[in-house]
C-alpha atoms as a PDB file:
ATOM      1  CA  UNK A   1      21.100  10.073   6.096  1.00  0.00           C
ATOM      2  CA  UNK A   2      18.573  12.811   5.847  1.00  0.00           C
ATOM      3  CA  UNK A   3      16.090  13.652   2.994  1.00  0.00           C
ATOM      4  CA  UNK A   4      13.604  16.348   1.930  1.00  0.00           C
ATOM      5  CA  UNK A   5      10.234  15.698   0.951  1.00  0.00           C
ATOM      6  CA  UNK A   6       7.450  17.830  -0.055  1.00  0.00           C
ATOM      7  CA  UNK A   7       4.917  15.036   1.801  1.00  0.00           C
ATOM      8  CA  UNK A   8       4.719  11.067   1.662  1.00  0.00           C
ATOM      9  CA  UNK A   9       1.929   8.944   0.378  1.00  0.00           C
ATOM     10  CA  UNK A  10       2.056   5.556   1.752  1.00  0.00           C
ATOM     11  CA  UNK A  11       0.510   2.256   0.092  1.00  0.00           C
ATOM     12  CA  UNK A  12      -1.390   0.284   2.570  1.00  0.00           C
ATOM     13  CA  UNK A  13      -1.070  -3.428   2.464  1.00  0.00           C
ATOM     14  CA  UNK A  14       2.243  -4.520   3.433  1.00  0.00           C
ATOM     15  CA  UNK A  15       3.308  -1.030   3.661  1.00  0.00           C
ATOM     16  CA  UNK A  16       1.937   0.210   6.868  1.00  0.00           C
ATOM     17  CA  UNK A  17       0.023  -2.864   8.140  1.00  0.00           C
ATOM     18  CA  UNK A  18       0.413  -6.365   7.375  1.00  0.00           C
ATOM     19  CA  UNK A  19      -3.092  -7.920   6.256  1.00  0.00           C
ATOM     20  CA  UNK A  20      -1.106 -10.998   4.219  1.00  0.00           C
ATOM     21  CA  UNK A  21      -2.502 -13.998   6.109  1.00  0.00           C
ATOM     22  CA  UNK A  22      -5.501 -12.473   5.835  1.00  0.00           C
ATOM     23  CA  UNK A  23      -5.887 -11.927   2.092  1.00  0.00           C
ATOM     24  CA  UNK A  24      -4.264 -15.434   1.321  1.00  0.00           C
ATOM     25  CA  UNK A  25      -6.707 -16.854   3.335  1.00  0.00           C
ATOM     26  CA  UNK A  26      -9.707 -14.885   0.860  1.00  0.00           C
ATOM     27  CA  UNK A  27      -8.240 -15.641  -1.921  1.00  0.00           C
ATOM     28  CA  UNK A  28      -6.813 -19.339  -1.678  1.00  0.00           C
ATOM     29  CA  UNK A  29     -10.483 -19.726  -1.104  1.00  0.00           C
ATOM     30  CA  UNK A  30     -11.799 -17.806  -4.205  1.00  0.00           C
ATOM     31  CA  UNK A  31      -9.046 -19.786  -6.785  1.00  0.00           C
ATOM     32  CA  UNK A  32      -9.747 -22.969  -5.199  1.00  0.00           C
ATOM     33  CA  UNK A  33     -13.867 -22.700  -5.739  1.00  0.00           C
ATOM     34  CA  UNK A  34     -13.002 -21.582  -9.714  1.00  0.00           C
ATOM     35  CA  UNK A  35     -10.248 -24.409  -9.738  1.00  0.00           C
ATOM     36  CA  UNK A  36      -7.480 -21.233 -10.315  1.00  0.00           C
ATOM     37  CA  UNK A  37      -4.135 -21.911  -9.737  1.00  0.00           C
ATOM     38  CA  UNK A  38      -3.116 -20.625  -6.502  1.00  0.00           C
ATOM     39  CA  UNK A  39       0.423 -20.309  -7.247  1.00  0.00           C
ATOM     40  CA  UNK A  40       0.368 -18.397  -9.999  1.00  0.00           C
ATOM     41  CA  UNK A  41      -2.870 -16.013  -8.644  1.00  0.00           C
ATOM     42  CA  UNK A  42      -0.598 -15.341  -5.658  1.00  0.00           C
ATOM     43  CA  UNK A  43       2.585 -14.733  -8.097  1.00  0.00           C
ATOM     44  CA  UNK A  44       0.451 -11.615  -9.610  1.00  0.00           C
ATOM     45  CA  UNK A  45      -2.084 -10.055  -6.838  1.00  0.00           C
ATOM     46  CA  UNK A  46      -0.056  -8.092  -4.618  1.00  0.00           C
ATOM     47  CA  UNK A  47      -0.376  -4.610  -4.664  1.00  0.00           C
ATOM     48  CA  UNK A  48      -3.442  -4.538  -7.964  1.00  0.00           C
ATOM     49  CA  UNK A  49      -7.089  -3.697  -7.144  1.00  0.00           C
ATOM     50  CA  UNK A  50      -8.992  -7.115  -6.557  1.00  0.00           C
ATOM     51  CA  UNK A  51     -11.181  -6.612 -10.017  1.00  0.00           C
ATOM     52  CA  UNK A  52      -8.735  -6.590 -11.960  1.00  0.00           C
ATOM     53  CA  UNK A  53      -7.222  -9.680 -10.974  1.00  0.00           C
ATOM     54  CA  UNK A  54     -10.554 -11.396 -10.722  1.00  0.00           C
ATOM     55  CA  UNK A  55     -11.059 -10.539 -14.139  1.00  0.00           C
ATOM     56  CA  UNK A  56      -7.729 -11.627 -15.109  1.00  0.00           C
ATOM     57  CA  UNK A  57      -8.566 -15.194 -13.725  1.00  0.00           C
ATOM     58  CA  UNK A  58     -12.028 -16.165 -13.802  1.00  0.00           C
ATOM     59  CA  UNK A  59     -13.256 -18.659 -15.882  1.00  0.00           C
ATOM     60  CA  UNK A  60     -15.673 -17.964 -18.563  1.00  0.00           C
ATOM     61  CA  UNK A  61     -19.197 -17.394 -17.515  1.00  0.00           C
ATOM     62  CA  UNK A  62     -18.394 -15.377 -13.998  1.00  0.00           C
ATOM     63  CA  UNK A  63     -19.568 -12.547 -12.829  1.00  0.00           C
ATOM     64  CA  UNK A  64     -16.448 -10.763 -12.084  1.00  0.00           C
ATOM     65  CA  UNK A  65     -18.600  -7.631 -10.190  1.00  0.00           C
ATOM     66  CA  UNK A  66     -20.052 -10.486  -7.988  1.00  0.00           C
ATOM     67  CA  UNK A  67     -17.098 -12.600  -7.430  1.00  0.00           C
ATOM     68  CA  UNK A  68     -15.487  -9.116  -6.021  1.00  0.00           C
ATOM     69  CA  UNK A  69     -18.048  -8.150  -3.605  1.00  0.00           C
ATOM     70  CA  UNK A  70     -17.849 -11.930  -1.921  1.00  0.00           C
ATOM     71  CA  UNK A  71     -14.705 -11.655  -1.893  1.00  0.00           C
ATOM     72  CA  UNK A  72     -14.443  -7.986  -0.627  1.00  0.00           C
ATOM     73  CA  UNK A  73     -17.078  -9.390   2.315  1.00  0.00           C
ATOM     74  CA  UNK A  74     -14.943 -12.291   2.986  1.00  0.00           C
ATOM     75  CA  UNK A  75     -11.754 -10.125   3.782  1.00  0.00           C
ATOM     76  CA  UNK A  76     -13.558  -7.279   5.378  1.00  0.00           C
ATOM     77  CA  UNK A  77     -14.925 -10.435   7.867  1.00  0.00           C
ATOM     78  CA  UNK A  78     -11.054 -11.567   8.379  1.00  0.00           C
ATOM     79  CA  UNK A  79      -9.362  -9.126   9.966  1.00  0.00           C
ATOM     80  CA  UNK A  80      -8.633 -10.449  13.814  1.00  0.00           C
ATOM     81  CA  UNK A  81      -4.943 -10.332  12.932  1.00  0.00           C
ATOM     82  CA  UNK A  82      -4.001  -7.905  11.030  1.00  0.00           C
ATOM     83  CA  UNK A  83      -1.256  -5.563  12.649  1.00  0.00           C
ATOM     84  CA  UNK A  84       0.814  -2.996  11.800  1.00  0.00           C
ATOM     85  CA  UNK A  85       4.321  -2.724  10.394  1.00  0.00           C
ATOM     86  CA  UNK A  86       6.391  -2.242  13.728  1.00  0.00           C
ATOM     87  CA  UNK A  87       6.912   1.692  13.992  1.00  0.00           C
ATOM     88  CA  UNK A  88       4.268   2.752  11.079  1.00  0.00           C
ATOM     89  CA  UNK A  89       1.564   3.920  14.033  1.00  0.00           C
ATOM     90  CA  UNK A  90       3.922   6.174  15.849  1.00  0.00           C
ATOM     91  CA  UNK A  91       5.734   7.350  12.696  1.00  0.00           C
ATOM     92  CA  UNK A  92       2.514   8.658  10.717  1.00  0.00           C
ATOM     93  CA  UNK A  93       1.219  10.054  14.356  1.00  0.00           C
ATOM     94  CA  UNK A  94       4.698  12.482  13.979  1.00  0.00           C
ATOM     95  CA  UNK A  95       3.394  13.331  10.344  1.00  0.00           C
ATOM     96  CA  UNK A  96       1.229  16.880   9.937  1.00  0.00           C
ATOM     97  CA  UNK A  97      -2.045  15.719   8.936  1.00  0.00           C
ATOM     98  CA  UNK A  98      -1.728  17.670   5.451  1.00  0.00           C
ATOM     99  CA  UNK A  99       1.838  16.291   4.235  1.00  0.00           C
ATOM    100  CA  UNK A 100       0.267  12.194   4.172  1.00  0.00           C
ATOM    101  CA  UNK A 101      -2.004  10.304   2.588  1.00  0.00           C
ATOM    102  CA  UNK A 102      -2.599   6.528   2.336  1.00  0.00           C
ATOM    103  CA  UNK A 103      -2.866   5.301  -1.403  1.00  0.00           C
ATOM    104  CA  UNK A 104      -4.330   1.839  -1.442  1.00  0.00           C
ATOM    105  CA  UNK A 105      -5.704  -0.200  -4.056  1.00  0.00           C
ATOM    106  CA  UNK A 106      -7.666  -1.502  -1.386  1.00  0.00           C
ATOM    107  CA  UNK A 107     -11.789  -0.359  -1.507  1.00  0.00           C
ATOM    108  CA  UNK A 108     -12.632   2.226   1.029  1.00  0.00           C
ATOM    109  CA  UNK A 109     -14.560  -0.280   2.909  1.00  0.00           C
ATOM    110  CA  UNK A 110     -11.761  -2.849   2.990  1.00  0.00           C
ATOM    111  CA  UNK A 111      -9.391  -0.132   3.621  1.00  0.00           C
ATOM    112  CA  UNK A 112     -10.932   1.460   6.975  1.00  0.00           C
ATOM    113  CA  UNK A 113     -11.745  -2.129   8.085  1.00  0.00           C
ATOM    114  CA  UNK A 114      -8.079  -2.783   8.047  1.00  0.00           C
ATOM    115  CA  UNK A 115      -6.284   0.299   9.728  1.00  0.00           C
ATOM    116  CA  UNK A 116      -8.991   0.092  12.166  1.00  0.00           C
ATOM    117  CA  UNK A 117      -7.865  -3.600  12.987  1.00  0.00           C
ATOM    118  CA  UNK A 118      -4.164  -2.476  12.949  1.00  0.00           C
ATOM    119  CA  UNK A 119      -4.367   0.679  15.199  1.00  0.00           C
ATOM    120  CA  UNK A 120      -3.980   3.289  12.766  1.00  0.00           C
ATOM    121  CA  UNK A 121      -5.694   6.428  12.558  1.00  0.00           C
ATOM    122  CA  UNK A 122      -6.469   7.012   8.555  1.00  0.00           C
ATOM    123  CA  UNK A 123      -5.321  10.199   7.219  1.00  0.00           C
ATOM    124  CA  UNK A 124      -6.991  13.071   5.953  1.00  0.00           C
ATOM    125  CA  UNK A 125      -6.730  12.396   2.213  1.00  0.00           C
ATOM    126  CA  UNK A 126      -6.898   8.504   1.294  1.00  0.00           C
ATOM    127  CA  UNK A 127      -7.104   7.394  -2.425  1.00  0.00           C
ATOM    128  CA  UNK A 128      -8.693   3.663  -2.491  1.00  0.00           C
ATOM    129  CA  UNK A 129      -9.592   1.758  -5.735  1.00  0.00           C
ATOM    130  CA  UNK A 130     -12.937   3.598  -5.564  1.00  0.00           C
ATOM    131  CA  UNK A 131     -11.044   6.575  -6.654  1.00  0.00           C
ATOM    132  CA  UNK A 132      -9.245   5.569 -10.016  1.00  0.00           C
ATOM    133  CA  UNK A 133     -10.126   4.188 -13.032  1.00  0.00           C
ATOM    134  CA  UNK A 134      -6.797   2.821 -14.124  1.00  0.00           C
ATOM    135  CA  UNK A 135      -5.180   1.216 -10.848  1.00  0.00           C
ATOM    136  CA  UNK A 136      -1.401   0.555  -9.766  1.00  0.00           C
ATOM    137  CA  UNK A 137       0.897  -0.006 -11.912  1.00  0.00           C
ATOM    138  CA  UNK A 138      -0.538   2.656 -13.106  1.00  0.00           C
ATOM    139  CA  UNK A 139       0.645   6.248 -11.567  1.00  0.00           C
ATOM    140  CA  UNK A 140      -2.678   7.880 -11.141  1.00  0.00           C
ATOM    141  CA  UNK A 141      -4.050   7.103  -7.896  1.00  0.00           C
ATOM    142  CA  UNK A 142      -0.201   8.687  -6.646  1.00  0.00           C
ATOM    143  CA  UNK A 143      -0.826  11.735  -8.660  1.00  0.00           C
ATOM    144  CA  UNK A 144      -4.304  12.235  -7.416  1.00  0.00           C
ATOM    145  CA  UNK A 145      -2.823  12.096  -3.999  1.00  0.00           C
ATOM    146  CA  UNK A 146      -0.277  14.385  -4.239  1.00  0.00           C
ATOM    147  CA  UNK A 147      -2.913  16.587  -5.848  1.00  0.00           C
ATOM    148  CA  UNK A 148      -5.340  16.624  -3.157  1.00  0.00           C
ATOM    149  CA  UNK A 149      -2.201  17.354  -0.803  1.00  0.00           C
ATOM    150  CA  UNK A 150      -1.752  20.193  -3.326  1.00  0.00           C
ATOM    151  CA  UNK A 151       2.262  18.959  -4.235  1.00  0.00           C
ATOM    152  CA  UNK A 152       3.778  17.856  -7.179  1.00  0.00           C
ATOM    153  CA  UNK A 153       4.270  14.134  -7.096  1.00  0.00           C
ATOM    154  CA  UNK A 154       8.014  14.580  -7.914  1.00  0.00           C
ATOM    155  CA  UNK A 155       8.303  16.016  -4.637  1.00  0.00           C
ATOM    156  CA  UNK A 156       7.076  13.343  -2.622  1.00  0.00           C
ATOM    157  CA  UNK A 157       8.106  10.040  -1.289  1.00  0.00           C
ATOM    158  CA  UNK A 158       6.000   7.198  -1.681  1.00  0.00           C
ATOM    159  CA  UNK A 159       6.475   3.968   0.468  1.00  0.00           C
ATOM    160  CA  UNK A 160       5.342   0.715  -1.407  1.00  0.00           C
ATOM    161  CA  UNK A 161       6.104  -2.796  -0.951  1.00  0.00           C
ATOM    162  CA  UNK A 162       4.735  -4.518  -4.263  1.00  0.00           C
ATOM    163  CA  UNK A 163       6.191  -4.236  -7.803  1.00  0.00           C
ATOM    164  CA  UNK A 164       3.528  -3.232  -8.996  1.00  0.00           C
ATOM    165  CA  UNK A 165       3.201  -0.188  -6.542  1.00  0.00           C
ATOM    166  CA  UNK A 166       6.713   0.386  -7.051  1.00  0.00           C
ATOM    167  CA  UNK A 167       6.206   0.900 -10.281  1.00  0.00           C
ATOM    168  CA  UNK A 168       3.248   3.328 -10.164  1.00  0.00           C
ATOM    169  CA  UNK A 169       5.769   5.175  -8.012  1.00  0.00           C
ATOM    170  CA  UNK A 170       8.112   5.274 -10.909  1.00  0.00           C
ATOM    171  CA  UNK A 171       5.864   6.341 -13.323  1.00  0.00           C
ATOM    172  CA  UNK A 172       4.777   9.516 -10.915  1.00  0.00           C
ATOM    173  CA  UNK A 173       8.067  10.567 -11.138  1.00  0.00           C
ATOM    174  CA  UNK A 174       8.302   9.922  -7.196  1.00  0.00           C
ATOM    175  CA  UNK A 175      11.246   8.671  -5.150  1.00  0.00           C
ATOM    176  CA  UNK A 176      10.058   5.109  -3.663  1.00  0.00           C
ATOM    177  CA  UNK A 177      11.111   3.691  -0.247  1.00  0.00           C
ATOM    178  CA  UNK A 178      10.176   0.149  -0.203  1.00  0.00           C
ATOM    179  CA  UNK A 179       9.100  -1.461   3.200  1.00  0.00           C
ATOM    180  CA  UNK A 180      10.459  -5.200   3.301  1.00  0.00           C
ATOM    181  CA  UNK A 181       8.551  -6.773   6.275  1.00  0.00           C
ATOM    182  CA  UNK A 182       6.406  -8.961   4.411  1.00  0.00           C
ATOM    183  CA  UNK A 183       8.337 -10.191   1.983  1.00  0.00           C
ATOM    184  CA  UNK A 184       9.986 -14.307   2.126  1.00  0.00           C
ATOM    185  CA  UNK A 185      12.388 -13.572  -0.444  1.00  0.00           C
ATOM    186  CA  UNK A 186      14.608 -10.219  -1.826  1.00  0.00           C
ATOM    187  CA  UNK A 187      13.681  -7.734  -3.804  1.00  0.00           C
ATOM    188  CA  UNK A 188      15.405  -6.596  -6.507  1.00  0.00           C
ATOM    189  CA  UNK A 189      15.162  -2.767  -6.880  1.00  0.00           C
ATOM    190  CA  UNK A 190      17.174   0.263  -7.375  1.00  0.00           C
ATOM    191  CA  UNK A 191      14.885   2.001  -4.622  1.00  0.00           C
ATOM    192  CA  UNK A 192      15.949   2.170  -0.938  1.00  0.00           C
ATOM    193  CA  UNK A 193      14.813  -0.118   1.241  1.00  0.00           C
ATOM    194  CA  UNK A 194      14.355  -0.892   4.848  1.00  0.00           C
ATOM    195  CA  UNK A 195      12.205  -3.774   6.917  1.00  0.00           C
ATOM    196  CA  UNK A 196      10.462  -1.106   8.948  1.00  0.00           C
ATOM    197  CA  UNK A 197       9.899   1.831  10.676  1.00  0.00           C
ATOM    198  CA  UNK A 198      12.331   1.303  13.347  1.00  0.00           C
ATOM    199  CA  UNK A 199      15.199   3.257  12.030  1.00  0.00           C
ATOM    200  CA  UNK A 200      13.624   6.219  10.671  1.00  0.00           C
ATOM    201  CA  UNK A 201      12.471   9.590  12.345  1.00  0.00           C
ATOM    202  CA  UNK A 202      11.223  12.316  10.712  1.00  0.00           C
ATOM    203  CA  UNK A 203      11.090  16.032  11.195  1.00  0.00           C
ATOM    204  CA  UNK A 204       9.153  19.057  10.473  1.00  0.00           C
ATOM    205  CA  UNK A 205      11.396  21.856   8.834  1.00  0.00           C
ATOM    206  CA  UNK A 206      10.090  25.826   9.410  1.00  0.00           C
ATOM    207  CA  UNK A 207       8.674  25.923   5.372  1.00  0.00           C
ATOM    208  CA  UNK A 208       6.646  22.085   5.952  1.00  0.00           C
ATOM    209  CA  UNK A 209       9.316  19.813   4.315  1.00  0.00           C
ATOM    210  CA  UNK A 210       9.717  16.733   5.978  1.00  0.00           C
ATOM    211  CA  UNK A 211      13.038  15.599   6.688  1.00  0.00           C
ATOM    212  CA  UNK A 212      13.196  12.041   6.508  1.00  0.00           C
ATOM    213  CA  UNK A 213      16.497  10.636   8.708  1.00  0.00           C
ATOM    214  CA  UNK A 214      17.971   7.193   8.897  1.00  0.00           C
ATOM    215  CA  UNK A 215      19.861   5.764  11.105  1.00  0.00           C
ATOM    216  CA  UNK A 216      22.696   4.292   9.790  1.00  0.00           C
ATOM    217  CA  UNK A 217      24.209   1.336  11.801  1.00  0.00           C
ATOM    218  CA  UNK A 218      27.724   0.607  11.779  1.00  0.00           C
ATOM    219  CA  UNK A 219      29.174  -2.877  10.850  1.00  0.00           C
END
């Protein structure tokens, strides 16, 4: 299968590397010093920028500005195994610099900490959490993206892994690809889907479209 994209903007976490055991670790820490439910914490954080959820779940009387840069500190200091998604390294290397960007809800510190770790080389335009005021679910990080790649949104792909991502994607009007390596249990979405990069190739066409292809294996 082959399909046409103006450029692709790529989440971060989960999407091209895989940071979980890392951020569990932060943040198992974080709601068991504010006696927070883990479980439920967990059930919500994926894929939202770290303030918002700390302000979500503190308890009365915390500085939620403070609580974020510990905990920013403490996952920017935890990084020894975070990897890549197999393939995402040598599939963004194929990619012409201005038809990607990484859109992360992720800090820019946190962010280059992480790719660094993993082996990837960041792109020329990144949107972190330090550029948006309203974060994912919300579509505007996405749009700024494809702005500053000077496309429409609607004519990109964006590769997510998170519902909440996923539906920032919807809400740019974007096609969504949704990368299934981290996840423990299925995901329910209308959106293609595939574990990793190991199928897919992509290919520069003579006016800049990228041509995504899959492989399709027979049963």
């Amino acid at each position: 299968m082959t399909r046409r994209y103006a450029a692709f903007l790529f989440d971060m976490d989960g999407t091209l590397i895989n940071s979980i055991p890392s951020a569990i670790r932060a943040w198992t820490a974080w709601a068991e010093r504010h006696a927070i439910d883990v479980d439920a914490l967990m059930a919500v954080m994926h894929g939202v920028r770290a303030i918002e959820t700390i302000r979500r779940f503190a308890p009365p009387g915390v500085d939620p500005q403070a609580e974020f840069e510990a905990l920013l500190q403490a996952e920017i200091d935890d990084v020894a195994d975070v990897v890549e998604i197999a393939g995402a390294a040598a599939f963004t290397r194929a990619l012409p610099a201005d038809r990607w960007a990484i859109v992360t809800s992720a800090p820019r510190t946190l962010a280059e900490v992480r790719l660094r770790a993993a082996g990837l080389v960041p792109p020329a335009v990144m949107v972190t959490a330090d550029d948006v005021e309203r974060g994912k679910p919300a579509p505007d990080c996405f749009l700024l993206a494809a702005e500053r790649l000077g496309v429409a949104a609607s004519d990109c792909l964006i590769w997510e892994d998170a519902p909440a991502g996923i539906a920032a994607g919807e809400a740019a009007g974007a096609d969504v690809m949704v990368i299934t390596a981290t996840h423990h249990a299925r995901l329910e979405t209308a959106h293609g889907s595939v574990v990793d990069y190991g199928a897919l190739s992509v290919e520069v066409a003579d006016d800049g479209a990228l041509l995504l292809h899959e492989r399709v294996v027979a049963c």
